[in-house]
Protein backbone atom coordinates (compact mmCIF):
# COMPACT_ATOMS: atom_id res chain seq x y z
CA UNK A 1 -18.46 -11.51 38.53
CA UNK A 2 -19.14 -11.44 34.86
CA UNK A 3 -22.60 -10.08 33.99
CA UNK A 4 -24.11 -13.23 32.39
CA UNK A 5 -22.98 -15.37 35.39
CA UNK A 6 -24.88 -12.67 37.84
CA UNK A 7 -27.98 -13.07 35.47
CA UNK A 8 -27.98 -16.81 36.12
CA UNK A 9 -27.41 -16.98 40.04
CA UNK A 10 -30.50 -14.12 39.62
CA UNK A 11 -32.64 -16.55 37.49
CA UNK A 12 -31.54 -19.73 39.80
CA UNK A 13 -32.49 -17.06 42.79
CA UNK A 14 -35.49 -16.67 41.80
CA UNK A 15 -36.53 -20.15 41.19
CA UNK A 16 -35.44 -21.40 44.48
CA UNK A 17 -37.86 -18.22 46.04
CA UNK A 18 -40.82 -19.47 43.81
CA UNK A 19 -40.22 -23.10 44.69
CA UNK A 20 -39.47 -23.83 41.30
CA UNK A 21 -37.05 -27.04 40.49
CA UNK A 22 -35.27 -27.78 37.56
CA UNK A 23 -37.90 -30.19 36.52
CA UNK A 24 -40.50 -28.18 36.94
CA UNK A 25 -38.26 -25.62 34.64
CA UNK A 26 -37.70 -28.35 32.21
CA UNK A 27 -41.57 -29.44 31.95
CA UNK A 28 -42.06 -25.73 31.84
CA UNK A 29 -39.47 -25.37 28.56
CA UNK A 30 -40.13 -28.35 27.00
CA UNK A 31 -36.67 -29.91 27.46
CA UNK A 32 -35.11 -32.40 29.44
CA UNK A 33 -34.16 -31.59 33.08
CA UNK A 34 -30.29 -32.28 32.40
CA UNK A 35 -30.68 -29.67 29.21
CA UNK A 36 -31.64 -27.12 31.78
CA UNK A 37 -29.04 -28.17 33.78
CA UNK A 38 -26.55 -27.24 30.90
CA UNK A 39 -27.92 -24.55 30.02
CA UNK A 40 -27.19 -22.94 33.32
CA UNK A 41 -24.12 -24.13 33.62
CA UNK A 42 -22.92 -23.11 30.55
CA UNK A 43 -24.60 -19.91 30.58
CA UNK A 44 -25.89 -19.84 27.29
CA UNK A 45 -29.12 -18.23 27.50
CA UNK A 46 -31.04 -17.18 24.20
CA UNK A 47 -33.59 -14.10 24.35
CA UNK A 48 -36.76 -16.44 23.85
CA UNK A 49 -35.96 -18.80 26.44
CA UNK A 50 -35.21 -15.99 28.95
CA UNK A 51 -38.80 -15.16 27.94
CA UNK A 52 -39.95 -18.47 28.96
CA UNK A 53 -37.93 -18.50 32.26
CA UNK A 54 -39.39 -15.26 33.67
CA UNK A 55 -42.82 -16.31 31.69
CA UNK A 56 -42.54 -19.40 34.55
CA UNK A 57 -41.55 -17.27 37.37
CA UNK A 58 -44.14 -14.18 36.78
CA UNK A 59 -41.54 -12.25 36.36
CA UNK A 60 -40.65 -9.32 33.58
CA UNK A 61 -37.07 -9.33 31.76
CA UNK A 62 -36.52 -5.87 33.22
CA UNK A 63 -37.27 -6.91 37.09
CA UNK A 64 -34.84 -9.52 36.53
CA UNK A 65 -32.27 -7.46 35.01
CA UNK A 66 -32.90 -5.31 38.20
CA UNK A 67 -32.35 -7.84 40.68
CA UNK A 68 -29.40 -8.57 38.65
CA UNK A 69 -28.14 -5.17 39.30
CA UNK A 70 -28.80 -5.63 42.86
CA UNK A 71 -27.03 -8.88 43.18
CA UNK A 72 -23.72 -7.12 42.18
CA UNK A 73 -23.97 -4.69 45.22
CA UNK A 74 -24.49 -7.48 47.61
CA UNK A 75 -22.22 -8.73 50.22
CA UNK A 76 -19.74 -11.91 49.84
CA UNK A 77 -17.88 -11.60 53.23
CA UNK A 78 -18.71 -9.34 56.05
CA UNK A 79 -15.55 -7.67 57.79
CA UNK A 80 -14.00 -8.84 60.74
CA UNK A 81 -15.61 -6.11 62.97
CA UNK A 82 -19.10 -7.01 62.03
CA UNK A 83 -18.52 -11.02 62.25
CA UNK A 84 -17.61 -10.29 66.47
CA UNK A 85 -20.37 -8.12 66.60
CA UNK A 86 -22.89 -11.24 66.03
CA UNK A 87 -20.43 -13.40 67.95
CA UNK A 88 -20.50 -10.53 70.96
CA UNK A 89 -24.51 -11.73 71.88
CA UNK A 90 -26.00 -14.79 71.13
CA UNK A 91 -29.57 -13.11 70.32
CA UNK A 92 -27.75 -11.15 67.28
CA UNK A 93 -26.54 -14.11 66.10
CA UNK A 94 -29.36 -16.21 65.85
CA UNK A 95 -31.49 -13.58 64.86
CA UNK A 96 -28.83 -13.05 61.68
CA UNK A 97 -28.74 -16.45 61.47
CA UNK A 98 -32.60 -16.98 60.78
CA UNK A 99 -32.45 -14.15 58.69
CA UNK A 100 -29.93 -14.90 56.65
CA UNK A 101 -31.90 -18.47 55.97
CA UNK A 102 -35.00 -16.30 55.14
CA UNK A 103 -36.80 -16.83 57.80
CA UNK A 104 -39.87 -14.05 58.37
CA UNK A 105 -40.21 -11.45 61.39
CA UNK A 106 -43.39 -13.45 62.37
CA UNK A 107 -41.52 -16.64 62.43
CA UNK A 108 -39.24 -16.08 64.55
CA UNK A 109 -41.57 -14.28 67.10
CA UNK A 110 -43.75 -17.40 66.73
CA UNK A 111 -40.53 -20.00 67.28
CA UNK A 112 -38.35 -18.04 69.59
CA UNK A 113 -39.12 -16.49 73.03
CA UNK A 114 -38.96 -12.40 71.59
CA UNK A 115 -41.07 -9.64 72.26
CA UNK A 116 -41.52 -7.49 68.82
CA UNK A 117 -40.36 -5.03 70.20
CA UNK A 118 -36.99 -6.75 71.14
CA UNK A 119 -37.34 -8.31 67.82
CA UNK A 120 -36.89 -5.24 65.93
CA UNK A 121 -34.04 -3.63 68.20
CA UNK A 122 -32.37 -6.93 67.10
CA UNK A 123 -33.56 -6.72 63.07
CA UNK A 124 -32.46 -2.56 63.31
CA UNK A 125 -28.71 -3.97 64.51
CA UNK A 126 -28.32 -6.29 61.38
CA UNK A 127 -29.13 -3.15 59.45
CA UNK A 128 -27.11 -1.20 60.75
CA UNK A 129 -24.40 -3.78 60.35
CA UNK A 130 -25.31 -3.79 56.40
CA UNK A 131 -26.58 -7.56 57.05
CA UNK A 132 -29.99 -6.78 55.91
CA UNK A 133 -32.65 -4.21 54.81
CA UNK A 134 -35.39 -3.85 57.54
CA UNK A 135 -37.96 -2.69 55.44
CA UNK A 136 -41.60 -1.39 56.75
CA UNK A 137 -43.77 -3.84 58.50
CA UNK A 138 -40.52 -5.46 59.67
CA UNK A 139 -39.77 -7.41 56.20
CA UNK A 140 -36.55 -8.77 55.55
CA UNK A 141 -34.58 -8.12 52.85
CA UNK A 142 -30.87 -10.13 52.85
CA UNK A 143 -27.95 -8.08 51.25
CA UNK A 144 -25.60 -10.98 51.52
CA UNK A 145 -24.89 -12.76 48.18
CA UNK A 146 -25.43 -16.06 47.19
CA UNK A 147 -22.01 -17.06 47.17
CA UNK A 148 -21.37 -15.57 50.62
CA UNK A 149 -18.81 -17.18 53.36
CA UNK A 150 -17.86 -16.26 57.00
CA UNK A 151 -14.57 -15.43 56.86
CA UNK A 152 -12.06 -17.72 56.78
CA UNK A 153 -10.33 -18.08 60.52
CA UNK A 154 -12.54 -15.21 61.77
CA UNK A 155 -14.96 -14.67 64.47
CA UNK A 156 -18.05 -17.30 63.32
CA UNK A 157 -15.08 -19.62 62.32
CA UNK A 158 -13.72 -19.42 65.75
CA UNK A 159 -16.68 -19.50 67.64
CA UNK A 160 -17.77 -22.74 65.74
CA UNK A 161 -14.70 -24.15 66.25
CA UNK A 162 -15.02 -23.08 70.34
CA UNK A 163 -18.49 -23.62 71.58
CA UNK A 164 -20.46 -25.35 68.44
CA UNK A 165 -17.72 -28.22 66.89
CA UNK A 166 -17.23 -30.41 70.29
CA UNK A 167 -21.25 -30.35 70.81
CA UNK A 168 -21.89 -31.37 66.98
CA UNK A 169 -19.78 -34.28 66.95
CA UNK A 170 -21.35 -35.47 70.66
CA UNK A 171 -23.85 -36.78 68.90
CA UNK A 172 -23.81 -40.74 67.98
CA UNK A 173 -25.36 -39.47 64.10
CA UNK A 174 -27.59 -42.70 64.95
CA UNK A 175 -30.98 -40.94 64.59
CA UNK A 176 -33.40 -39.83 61.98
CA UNK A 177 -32.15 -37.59 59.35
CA UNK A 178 -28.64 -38.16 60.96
CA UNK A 179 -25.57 -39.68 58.65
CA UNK A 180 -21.64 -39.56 59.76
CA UNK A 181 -19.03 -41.02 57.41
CA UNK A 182 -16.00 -41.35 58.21
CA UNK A 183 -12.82 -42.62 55.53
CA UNK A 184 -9.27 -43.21 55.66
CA UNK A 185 -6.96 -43.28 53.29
CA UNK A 186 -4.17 -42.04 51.09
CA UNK A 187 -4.64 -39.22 48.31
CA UNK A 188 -2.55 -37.31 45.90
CA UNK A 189 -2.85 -34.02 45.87
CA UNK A 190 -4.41 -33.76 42.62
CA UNK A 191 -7.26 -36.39 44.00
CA UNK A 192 -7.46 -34.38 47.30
CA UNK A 193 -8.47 -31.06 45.24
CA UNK A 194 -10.99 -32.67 43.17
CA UNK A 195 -12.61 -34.23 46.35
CA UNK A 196 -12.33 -30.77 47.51
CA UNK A 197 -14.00 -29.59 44.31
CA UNK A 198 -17.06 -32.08 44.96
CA UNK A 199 -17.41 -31.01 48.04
CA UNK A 200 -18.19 -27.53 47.26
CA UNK A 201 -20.39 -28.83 44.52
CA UNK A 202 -22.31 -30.91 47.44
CA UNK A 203 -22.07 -27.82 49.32
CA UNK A 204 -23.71 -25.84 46.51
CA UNK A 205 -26.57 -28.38 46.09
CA UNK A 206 -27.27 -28.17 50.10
CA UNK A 207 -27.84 -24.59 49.37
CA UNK A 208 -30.16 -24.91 46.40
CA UNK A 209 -32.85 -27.65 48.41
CA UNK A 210 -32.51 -25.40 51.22
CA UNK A 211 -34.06 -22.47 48.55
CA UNK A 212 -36.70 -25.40 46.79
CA UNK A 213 -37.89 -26.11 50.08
CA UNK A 214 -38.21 -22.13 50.87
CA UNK A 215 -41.84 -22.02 49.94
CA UNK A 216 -42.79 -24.91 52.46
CA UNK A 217 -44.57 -24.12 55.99
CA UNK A 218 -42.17 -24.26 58.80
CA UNK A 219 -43.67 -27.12 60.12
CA UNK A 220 -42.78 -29.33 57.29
CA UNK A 221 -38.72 -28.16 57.48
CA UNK A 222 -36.16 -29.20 60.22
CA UNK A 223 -33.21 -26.87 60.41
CA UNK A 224 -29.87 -29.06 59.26
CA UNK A 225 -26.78 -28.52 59.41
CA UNK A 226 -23.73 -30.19 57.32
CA UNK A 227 -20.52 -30.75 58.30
CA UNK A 228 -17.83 -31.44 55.77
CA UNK A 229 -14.27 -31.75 56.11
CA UNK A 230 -11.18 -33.19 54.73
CA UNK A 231 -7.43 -32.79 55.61
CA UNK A 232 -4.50 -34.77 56.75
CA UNK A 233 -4.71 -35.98 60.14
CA UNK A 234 -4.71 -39.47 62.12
CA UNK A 235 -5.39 -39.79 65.90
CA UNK A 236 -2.86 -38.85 67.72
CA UNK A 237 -2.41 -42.25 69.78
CA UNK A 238 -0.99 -43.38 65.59
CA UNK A 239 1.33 -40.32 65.23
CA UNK A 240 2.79 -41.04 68.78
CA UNK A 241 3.53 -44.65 67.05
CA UNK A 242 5.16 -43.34 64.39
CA UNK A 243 9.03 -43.98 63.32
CA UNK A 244 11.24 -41.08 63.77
CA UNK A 245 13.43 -40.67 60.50
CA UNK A 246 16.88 -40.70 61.20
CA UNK A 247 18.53 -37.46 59.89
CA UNK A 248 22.47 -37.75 58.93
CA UNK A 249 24.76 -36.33 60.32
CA UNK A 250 26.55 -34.62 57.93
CA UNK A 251 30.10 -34.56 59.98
CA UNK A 252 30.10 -38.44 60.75
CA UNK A 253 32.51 -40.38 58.34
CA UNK A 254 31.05 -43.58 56.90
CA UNK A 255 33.09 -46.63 58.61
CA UNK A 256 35.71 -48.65 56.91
């Protein structure tokens, strides 16, 4: 990744961390929030108002040039080997699934039924796994990036797809803070890839209000999570419907 695109996902990092939005930023800079907006996105980022930035976040040029550093060691994709490992037990997964979302040692001893002991056997296995630095008095420090994935087809993919997918959809989506939409209809390839494009665009916004709302307690945060999807498919009861084309034969004569 280019080095001025690593020193804005650092920058946009840190925000999240601090519970800083882009308005706040804006107010902050003296510009309007869609100005910041552009200014990430373009990555055009002059000297001063990198000054201002870290001015807002407490934060020295030089420690964010080292977590910039840091961010290019970190890990996009884990290997196959290490995604069945956290498939292989339940506890390892959840417990690199809270820590992956941040959540603290004493949060998860206060939420889920752990001793600390246990706790850190289970922390000491994501480090050795490279998922995380357990650092002393069991802090948490994530070495995934922020543009990391489960491997596509591989272990998390198939256990989703296996024990989680069948129990998500059960649901009626009737309740609070519950939304299903579902859409048919017919698409070009060119308008399926830009749907596709949104998507991860939606996908990249779920990921920044899950870092604004970092710095709230617990108690004020539900854990979510969203489900997109788009390919071609109809129910199979339709496809069974369907008219076979007739392929010709290319010995028959044509009459007459």
């Amino acid at each position: 990744m280019p080095q001025a695109a690593l020193l804005i996902d650092a920058i946009k990092k840190g925000l999240r961390e601090r519970g800083l939005t882009y308005a706040r930023v804006a107010k902050g800079l003296g510009l309007s929030e869609s100005s910041v907006k552009r200014v990430f996105s373009q990555e055009n980022l002059s000297l001063n108002r990198l000054e201002q930035i870290c001015e807002l976040m407490d934060l020295e040029i030089t420690e964010l040039f080292d977590l910039t550093r840091a961010a290019e060691k970190r890990i996009t994709e884990l290997t196959e080997e290490q995604e069945q490992v956290l498939v292989s037990d339940p506890k390892v997964l959840l417990i690199a699934i809270l820590a992956i979302n941040h959540w603290t040692a004493g949060v998860m001893l206060e939420k889920y039924r752990f001793s600390e002991s246990e706790l850190v056997a289970l922390l000491t296995r994501l480090d050795r796994l490279g998922i995380i630095d357990l650092l002393p008095g069991n802090r948490i420090k994530v070495r995934l990036a922020h543009n990391f994935s489960w491997r596509k087809g591989g272990p998390i993919q198939r256990f989703f797809e296996s024990r989680v997918q069948e129990h998500f959809f059960k649901s009626s989506f009737l309740g609070p803070g519950e939304l299903r939409i579902t859409l048919q209809g017919a698409l070009s390839a060119r308008s399926n890839e830009l749907l596709q494009q949104r998507m991860r665009k939606l996908a990249e916004e779920f990921d920044s209000l899950v870092g604004e709302d970092r710095s709230l307690d617990h108690s004020m945060r539900d854990g979510m999570t969203m489900v997109m999807a788009i390919r071609p498919w109809e129910l199979a009861l339709f496809t069974e419907l369907r008219r076979v084309a007739a392929h010709p034969n290319p010995r028959s004569k044509a009459p007459g």
